[in-house]
Protein backbone atom coordinates (compact mmCIF):
# COMPACT_ATOMS: atom_id res chain seq x y z
CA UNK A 1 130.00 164.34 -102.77
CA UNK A 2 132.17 162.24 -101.37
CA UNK A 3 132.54 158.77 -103.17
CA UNK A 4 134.74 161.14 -105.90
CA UNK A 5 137.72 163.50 -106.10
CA UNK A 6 138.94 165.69 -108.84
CA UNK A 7 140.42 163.90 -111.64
CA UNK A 8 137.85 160.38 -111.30
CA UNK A 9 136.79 159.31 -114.54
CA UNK A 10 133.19 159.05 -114.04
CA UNK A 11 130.22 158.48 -116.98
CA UNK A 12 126.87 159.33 -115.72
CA UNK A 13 123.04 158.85 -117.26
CA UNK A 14 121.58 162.23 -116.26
CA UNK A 15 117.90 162.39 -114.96
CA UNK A 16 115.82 162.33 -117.90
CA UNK A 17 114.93 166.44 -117.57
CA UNK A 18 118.63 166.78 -117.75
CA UNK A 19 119.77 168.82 -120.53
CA UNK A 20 123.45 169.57 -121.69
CA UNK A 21 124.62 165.36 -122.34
CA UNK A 22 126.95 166.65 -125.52
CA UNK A 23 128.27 169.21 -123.66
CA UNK A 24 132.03 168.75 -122.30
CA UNK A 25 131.04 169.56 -118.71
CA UNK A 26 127.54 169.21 -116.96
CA UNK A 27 126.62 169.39 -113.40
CA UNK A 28 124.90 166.36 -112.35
CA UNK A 29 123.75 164.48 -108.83
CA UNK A 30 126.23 162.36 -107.59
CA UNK A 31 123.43 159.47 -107.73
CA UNK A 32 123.59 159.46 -111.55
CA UNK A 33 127.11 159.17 -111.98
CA UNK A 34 129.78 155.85 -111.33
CA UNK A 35 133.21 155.42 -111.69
CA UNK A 36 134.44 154.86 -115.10
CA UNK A 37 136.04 150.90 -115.33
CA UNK A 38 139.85 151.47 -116.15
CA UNK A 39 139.23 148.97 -118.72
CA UNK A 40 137.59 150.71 -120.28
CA UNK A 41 137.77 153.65 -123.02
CA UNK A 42 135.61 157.25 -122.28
CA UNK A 43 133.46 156.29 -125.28
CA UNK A 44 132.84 152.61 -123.85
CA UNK A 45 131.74 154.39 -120.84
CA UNK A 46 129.23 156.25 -122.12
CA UNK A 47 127.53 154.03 -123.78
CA UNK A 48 127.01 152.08 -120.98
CA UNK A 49 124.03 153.50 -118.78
CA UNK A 50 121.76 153.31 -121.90
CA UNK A 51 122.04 149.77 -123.11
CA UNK A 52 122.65 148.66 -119.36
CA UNK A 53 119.49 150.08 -118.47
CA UNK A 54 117.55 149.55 -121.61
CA UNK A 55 118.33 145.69 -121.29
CA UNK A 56 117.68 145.84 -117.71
CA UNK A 57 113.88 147.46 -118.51
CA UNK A 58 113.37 145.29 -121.11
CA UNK A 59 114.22 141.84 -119.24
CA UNK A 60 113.30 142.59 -115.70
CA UNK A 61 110.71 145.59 -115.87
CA UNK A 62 108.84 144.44 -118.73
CA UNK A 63 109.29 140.93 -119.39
CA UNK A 64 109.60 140.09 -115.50
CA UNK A 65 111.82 137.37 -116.73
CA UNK A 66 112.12 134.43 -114.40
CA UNK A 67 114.44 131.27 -113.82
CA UNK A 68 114.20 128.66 -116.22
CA UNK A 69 112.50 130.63 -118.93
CA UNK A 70 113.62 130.63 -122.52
CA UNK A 71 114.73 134.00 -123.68
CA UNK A 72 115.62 134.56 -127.86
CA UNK A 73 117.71 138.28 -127.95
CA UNK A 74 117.87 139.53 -131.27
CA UNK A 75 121.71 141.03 -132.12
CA UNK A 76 123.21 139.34 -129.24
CA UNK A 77 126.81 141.10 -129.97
CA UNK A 78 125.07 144.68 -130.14
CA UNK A 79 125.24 147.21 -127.15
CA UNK A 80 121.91 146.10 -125.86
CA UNK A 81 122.05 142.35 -126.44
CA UNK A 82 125.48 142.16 -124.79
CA UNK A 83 124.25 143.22 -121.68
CA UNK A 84 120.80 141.46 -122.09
CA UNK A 85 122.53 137.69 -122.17
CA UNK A 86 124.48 138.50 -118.93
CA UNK A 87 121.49 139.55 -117.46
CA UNK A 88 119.24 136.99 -118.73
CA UNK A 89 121.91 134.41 -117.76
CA UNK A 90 122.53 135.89 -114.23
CA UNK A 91 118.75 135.26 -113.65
CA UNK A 92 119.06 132.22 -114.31
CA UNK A 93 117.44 131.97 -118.23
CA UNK A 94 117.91 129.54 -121.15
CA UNK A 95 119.64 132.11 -123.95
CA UNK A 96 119.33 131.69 -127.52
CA UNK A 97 120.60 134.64 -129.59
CA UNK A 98 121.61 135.97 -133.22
CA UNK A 99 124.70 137.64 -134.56
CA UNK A 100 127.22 137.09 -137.14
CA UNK A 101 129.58 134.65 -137.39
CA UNK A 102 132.27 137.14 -136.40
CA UNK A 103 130.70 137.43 -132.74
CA UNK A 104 129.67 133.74 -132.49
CA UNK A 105 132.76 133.16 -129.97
CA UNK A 106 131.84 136.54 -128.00
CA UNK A 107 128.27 136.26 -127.39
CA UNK A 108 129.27 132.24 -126.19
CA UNK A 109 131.73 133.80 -123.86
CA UNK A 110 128.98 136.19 -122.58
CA UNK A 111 126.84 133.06 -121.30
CA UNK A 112 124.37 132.17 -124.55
CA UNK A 113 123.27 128.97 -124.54
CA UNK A 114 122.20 128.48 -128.23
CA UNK A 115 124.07 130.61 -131.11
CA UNK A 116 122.43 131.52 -134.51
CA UNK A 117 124.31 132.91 -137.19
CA UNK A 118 122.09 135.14 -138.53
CA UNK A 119 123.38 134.97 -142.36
CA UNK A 120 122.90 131.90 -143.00
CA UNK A 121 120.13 130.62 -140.27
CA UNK A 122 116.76 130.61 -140.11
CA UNK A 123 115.97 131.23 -136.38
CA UNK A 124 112.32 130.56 -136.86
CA UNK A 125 113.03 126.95 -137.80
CA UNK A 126 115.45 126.82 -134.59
CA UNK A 127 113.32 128.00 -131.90
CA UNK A 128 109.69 126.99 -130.42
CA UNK A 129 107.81 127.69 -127.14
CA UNK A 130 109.89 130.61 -126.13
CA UNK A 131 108.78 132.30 -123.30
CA UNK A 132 110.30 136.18 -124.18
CA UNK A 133 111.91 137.60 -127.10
CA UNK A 134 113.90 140.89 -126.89
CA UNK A 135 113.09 142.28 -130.19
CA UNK A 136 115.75 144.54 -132.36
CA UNK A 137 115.43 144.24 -135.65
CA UNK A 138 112.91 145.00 -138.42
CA UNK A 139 108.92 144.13 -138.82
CA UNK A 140 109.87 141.11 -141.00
CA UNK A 141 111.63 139.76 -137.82
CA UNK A 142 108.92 140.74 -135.72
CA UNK A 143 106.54 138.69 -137.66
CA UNK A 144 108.74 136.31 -137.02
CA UNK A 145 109.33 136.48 -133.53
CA UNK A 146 106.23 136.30 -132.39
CA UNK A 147 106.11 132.85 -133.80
CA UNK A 148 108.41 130.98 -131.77
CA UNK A 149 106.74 132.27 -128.53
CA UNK A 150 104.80 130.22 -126.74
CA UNK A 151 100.78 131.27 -125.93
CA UNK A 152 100.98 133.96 -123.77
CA UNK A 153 104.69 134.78 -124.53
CA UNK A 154 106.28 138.03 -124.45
CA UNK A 155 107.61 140.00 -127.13
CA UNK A 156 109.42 143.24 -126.08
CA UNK A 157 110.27 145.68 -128.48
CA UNK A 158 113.24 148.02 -128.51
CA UNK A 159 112.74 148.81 -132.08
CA UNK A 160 109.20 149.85 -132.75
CA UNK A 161 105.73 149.12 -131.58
CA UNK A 162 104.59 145.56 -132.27
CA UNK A 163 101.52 145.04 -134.13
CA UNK A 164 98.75 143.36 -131.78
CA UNK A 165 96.60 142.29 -134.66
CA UNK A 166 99.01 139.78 -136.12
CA UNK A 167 100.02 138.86 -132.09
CA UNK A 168 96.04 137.76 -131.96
CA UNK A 169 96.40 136.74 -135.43
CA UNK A 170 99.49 133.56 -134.79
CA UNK A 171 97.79 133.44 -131.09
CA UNK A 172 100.68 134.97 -129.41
């Protein structure tokens, strides 16, 4: 090893037949573990490989989302959707998202393009023709997702299985 020395802060996301995560020490490959931000708390840290790479599968791997697309991520001030407008922005996306009016000023700081306050909106009267939509919530929202995507949208899940007979059902 030799990008660390004794006393780094480091957080890690151990390969996935890795064993021992709660554990206060764990021996790990160097390739699963990065230097901890000093901005940063311990707990931050930790949270940060699985959200970072969940929104990372979910955008890129599964949705292959591309410039210029229209992306609608569900709990935009969550672990998840924080990450997911910064990516979605970096690649060059238009981003719509939900939170509360609490986060509105966050998740506009993080790069989203259109803001819906979730309490007191009604995104499925806001949005049309969306190309992905990075689901988080309940079935009720689901149903309702998949009705502001455009034919041959993409709805990706992070919350449960969607169900493809109501997809073929609205079309989607």
């Amino acid at each position: 090893v030799r990008q660390f020395k004794p006393g780094d802060e480091v957080y890690a996301r151990p390969d996935k037949d890795r064993i021992g995560t709660f554990a206060e020490f764990i021996a790990v490959s160097d390739k699963d573990v990065s230097l901890k931000p000093k901005s940063i708390s311990m707990e931050e840290a930790a949270s940060l490989p699985l959200v970072g790479l969940t929104a990372w599968q979910a955008l890129i791997g599964k949705a292959e989302l591309k410039k210029g697309q229209r992306i609608f991520i569900q709990a935009g001030s969550g672990g998840v959707g924080t990450f997911a407008i910064q990516l979605a922005k970096h690649l060059g996306a238009t981003v719509a998202t939900s939170t509360s009016a609490a986060n509105l000023d966050l998740v506009k700081s993080l790069g989203a393009d259109i803001v819906i306050d979730y309490k007191k909106d009604d995104f499925e009267g806001m949005l049309k023709d969306y190309d992905v939509v990075l689901h988080s919530q309940d079935g009720k929202t689901m149903e309702k997702s998949m009705r502001i995507l455009k034919k041959g949208g993409k709805l990706i899940s992070i919350s449960g299985p969607p169900d493809s007979d109501f997809a073929k059902e609205i079309g989607a």
